[in-house]
N, C-alpha and C. Protein backbone atom coordinates (compact mmCIF):
# COMPACT_ATOMS: atom_id res chain seq x y z
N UNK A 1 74.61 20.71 182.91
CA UNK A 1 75.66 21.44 182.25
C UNK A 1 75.15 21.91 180.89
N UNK A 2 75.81 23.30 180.58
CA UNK A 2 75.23 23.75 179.18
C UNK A 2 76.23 22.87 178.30
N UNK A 3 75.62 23.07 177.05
CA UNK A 3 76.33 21.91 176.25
C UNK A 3 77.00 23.21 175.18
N UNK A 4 78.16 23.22 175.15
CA UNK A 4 79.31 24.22 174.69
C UNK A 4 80.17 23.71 173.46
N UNK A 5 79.70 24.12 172.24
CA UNK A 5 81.10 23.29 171.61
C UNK A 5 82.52 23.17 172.01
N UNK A 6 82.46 23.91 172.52
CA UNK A 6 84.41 23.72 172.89
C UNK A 6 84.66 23.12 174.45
N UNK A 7 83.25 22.24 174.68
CA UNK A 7 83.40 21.71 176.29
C UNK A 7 84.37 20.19 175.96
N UNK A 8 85.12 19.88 176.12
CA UNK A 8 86.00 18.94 175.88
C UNK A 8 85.12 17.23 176.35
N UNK A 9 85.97 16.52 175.36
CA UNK A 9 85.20 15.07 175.77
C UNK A 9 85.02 14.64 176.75
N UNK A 10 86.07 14.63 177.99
CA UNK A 10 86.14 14.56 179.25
C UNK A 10 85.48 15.01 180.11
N UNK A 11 85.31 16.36 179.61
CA UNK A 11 83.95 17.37 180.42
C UNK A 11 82.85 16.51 180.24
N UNK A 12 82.52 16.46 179.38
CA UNK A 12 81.41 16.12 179.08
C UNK A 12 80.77 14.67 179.30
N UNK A 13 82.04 13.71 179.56
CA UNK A 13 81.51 12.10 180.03
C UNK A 13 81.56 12.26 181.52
N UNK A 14 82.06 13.34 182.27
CA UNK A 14 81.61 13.61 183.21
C UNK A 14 80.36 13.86 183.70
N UNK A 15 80.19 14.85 182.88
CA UNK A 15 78.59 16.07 183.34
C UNK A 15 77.88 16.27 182.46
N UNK A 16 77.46 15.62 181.70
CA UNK A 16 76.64 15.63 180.59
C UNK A 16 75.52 15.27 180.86
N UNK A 17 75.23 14.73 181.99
CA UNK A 17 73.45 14.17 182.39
C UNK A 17 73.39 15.04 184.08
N UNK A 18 73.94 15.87 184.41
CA UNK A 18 74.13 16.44 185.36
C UNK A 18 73.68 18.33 185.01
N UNK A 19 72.53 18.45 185.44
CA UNK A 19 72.52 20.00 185.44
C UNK A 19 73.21 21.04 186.30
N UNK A 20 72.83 21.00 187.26
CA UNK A 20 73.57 21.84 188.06
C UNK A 20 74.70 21.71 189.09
N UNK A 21 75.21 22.58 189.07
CA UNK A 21 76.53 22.09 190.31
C UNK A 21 76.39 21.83 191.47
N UNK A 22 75.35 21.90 191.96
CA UNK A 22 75.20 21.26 193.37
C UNK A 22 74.38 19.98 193.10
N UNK A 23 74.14 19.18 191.64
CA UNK A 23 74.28 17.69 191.94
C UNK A 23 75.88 17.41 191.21
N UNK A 24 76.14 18.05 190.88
CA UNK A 24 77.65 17.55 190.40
C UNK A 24 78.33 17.69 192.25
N UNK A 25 78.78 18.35 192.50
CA UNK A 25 79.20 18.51 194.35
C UNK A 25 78.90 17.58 194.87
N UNK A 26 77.12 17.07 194.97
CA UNK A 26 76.93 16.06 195.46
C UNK A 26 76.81 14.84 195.18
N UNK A 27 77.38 14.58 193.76
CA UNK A 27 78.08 13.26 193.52
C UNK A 27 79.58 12.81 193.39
N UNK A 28 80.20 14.37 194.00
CA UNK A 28 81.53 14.27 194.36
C UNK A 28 81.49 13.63 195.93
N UNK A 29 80.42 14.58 196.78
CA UNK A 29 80.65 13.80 198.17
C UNK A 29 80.24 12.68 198.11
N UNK A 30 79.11 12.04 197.47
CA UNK A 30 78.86 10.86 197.77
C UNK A 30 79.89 9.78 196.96
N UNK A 31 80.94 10.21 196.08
CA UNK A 31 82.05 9.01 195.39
C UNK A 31 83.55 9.42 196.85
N UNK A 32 83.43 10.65 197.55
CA UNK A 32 83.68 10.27 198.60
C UNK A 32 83.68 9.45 199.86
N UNK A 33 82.21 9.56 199.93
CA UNK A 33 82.01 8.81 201.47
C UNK A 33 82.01 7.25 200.83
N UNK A 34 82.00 6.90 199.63
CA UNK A 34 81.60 5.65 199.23
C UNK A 34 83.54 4.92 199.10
N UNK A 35 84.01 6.14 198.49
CA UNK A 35 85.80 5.65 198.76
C UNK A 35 85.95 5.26 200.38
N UNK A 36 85.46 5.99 201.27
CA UNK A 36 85.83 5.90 202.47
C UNK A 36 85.26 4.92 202.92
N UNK A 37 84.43 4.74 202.27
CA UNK A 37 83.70 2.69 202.94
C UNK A 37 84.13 2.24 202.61
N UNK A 38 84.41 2.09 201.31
CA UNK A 38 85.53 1.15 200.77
C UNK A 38 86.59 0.38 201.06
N UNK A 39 87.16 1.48 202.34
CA UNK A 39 88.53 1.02 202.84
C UNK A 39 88.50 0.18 203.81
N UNK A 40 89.20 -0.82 203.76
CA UNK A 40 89.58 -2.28 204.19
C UNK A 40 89.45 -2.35 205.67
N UNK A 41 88.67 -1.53 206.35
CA UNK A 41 88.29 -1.01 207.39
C UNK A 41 88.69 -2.25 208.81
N UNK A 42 88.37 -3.34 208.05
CA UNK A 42 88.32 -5.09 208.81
C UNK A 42 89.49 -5.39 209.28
N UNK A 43 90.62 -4.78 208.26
CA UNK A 43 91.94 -5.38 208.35
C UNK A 43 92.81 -4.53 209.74
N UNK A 44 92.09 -3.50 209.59
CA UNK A 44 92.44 -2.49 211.39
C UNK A 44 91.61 -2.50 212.39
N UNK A 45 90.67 -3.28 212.41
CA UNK A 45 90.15 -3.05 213.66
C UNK A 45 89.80 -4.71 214.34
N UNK A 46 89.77 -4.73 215.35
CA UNK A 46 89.10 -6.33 215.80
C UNK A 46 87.53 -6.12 216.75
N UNK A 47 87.16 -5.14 216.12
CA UNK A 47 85.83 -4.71 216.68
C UNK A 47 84.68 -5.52 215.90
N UNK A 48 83.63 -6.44 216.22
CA UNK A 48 82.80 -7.07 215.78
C UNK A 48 82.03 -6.67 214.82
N UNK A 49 81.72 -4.66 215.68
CA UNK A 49 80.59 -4.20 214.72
C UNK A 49 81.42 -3.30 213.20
N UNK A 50 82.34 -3.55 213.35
CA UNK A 50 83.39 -3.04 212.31
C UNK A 50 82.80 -3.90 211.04
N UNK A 51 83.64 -5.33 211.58
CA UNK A 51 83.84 -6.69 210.86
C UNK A 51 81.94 -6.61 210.31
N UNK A 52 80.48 -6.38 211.14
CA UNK A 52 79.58 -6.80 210.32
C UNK A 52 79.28 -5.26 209.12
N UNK A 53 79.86 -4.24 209.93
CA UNK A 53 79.26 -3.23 209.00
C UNK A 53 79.75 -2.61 207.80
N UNK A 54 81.26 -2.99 207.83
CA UNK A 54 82.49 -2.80 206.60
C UNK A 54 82.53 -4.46 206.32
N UNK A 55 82.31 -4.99 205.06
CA UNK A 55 82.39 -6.39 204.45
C UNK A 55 83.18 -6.56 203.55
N UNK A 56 83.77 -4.52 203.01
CA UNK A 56 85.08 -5.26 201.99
C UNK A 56 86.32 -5.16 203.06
N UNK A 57 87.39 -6.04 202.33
CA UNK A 57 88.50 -6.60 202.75
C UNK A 57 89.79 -6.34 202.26
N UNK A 58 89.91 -5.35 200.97
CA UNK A 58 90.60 -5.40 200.11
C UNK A 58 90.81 -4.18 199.71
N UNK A 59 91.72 -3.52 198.97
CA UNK A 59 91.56 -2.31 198.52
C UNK A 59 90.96 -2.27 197.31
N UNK A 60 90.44 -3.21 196.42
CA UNK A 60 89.91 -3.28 195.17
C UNK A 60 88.98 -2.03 194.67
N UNK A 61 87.79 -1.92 195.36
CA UNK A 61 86.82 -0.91 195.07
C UNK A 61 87.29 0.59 195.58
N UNK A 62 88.04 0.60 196.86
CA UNK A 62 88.70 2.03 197.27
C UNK A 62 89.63 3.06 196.19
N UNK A 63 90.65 2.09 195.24
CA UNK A 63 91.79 2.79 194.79
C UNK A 63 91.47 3.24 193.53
N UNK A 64 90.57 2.38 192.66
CA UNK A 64 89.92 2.86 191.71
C UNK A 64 89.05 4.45 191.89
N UNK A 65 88.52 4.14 192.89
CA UNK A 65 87.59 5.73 193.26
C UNK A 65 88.57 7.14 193.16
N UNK A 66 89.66 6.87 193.80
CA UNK A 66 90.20 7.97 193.35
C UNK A 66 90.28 8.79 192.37
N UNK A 67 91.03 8.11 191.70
CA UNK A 67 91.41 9.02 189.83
C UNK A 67 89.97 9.51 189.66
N UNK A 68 88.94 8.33 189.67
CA UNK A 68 87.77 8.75 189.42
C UNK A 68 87.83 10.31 190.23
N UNK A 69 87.49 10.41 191.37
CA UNK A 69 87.36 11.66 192.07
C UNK A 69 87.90 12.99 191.39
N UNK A 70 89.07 12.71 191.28
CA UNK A 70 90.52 13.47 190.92
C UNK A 70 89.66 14.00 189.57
N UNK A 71 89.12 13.32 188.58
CA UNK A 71 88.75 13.39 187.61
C UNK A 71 87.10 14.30 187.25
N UNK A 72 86.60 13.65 188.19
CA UNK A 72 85.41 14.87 188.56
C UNK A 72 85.71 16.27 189.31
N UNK A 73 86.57 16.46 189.72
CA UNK A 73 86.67 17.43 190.93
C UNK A 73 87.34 18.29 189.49
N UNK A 74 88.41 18.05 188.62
CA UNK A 74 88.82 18.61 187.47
C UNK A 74 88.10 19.26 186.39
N UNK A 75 87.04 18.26 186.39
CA UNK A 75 86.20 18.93 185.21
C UNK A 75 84.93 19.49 186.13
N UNK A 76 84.86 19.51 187.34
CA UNK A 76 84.06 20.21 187.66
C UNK A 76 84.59 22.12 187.82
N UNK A 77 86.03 22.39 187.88
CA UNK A 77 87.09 23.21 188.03
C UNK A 77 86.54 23.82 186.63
N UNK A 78 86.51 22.86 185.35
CA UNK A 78 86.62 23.60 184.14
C UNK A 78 85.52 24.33 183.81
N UNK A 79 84.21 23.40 184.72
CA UNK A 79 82.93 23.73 183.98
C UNK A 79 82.86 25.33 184.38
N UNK A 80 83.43 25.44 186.06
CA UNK A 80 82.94 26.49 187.16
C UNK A 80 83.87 27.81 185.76
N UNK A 81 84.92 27.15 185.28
CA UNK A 81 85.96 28.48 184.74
C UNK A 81 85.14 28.88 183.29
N UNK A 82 84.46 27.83 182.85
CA UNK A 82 83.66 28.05 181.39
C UNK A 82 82.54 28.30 181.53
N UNK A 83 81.66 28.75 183.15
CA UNK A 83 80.37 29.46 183.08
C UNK A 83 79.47 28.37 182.75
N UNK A 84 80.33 27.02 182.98
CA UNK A 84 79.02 26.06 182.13
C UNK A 84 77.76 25.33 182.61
N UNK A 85 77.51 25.93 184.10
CA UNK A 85 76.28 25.63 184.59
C UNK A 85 75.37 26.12 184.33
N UNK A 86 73.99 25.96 184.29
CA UNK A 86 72.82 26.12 183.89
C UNK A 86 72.27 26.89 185.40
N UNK A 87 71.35 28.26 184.91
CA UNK A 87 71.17 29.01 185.49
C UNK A 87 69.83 28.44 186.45
């Protein structure tokens, strides 16, 4: 990301060690697929290879990811509207 005085704090504890938007994208999909492991996967299924390959149990690590998400996907919105990727 270009570094903009008027890029807001939030922008910027986002994407501040992030150059371009296709690793920003792709650390949106990957805080995706990592929410989606997350989920308590054990507690719905009685399948063995479920139970060894999903080990959390809980929603602990899943619900947090969100906002997070919500929160990148936002300031990734602002950077795309402020031109603030690096060519």
């Amino acid at each position: 990301m270009k570094q903009m005085e008027s890029t807001p704090l939030w922008v910027r504890l986002a994407w501040d060690a992030i150059p371009t938007r296709k690793m920003a994208m792709g650390m949106i999909v990957f805080c995706i697929i990592f929410t989606l492991y997350c989920v308590p996967w054990v507690n719905y299924s009685a399948n063995p290879l479920v139970k060894k390959l999903f080990l959390i149990d809980d929603w602990w690590w899943s619900a947090p990811m969100i906002p997070l998400i919500i929160w990148y996907w936002v300031s990734l919105k602002w950077v795309d509207n402020n031109h603030g990727w690096e060519s």
